[in-house]
Protein backbone atom coordinates (compact mmCIF):
# COMPACT_ATOMS: atom_id res chain seq x y z
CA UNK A 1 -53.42 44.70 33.40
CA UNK A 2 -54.83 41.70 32.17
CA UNK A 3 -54.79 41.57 27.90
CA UNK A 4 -56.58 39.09 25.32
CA UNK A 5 -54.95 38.31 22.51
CA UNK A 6 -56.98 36.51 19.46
CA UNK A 7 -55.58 35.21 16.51
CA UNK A 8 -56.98 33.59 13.71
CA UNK A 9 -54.46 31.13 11.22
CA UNK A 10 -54.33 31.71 7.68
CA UNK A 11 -55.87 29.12 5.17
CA UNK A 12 -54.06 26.32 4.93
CA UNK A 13 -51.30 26.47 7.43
CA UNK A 14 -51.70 23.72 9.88
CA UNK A 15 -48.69 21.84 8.46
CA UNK A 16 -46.89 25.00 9.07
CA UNK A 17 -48.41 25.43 12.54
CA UNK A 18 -47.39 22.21 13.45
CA UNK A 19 -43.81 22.97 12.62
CA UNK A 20 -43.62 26.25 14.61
CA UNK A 21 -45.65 24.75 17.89
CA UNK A 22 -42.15 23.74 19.48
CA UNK A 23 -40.89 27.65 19.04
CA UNK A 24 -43.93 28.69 19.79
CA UNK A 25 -44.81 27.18 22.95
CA UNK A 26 -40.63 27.87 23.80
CA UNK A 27 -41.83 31.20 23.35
CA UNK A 28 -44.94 31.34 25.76
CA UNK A 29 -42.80 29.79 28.66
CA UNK A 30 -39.85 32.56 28.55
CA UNK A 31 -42.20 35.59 27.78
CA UNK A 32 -41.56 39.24 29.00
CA UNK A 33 -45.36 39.13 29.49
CA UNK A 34 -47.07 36.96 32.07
CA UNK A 35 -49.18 34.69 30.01
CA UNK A 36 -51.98 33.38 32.27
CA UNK A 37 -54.42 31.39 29.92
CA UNK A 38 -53.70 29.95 26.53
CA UNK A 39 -54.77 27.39 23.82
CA UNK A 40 -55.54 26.74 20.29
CA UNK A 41 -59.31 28.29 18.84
CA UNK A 42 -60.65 25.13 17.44
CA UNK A 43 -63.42 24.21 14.26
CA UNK A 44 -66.58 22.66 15.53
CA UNK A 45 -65.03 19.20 15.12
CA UNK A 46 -63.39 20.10 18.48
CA UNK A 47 -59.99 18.65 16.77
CA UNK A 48 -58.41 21.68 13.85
CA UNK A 49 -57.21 24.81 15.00
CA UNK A 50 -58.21 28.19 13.70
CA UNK A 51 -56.37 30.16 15.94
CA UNK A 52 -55.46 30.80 18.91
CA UNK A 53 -56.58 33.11 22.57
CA UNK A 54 -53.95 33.78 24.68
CA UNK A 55 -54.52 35.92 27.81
CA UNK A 56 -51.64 38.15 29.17
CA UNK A 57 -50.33 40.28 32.37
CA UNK A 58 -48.57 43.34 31.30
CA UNK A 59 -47.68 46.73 31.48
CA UNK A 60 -48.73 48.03 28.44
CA UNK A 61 -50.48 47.24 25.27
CA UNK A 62 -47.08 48.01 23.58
CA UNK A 63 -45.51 45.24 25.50
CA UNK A 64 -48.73 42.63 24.66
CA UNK A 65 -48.19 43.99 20.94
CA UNK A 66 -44.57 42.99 20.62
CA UNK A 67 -45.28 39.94 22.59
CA UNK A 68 -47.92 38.54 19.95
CA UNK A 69 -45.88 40.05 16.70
CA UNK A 70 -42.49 38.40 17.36
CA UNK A 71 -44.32 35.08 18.35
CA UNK A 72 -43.30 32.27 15.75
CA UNK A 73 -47.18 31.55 14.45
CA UNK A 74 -46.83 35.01 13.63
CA UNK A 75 -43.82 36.01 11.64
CA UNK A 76 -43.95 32.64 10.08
CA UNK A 77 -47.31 33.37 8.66
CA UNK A 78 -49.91 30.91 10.61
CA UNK A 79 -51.65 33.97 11.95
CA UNK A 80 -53.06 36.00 9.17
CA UNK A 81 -54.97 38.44 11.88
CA UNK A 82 -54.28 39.18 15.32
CA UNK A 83 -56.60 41.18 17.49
CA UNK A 84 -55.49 42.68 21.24
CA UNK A 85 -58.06 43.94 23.47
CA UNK A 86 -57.78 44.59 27.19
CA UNK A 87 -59.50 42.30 29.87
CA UNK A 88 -61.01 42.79 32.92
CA UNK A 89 -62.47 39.72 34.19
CA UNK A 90 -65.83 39.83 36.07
CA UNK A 91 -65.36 38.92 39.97
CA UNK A 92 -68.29 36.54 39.64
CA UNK A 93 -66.12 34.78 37.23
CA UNK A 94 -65.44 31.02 38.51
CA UNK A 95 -62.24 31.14 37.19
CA UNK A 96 -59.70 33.60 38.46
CA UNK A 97 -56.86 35.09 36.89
CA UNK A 98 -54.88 37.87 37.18
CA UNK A 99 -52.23 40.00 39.43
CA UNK A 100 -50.98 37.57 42.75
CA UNK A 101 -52.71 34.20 40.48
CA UNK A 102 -49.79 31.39 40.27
């Protein structure tokens, strides 16, 4: 099952986001889930981040909950709110994702 996963930083943490990124995106690359889609939410400058939307395979929400809560942006304190909701993508989408998707 595919889940979303938004997050939305905390005033005045980019220095602090910065620092984690490394962990962070060390993190993404050796996750129990099966991340499919990822990035930073940015401000309308196109530039700061604000958050970030990451897209995940797994088994359960449980799984996708421990995932985003042990994640570096989080127990650090960049993400002040995270949000999970399950995904089904439409199949007129142009982008696939999901089970068997490299």
């Amino acid at each position: 099952m595919l889940w979303a996963i938004h997050c939305l930083d905390a005033p005045g943490t980019a220095a602090l986001r910065a620092e984690q990124r490394p962990a962070h995106s060390a993190r993404l690359r050796a996750a129990a889930v099966r991340p499919v889609l990822y990035g930073p939410l940015v401000a309308g400058d196109g530039i700061t981040a604000v958050g970030s939307l990451i897209v995940v395979e797994a088994g359960t929400r449980e799984q996708v909950e421990e995932f985003a809560t042990g994640d570096p942006f989080a127990v650090s304190g960049v993400w002040e709110r995270i949000e999970i909701q399950a995904f089904a993508p439409s199949e007129r989408s142009p982008v696939r994702i999901g089970a068997g998707t490299p």
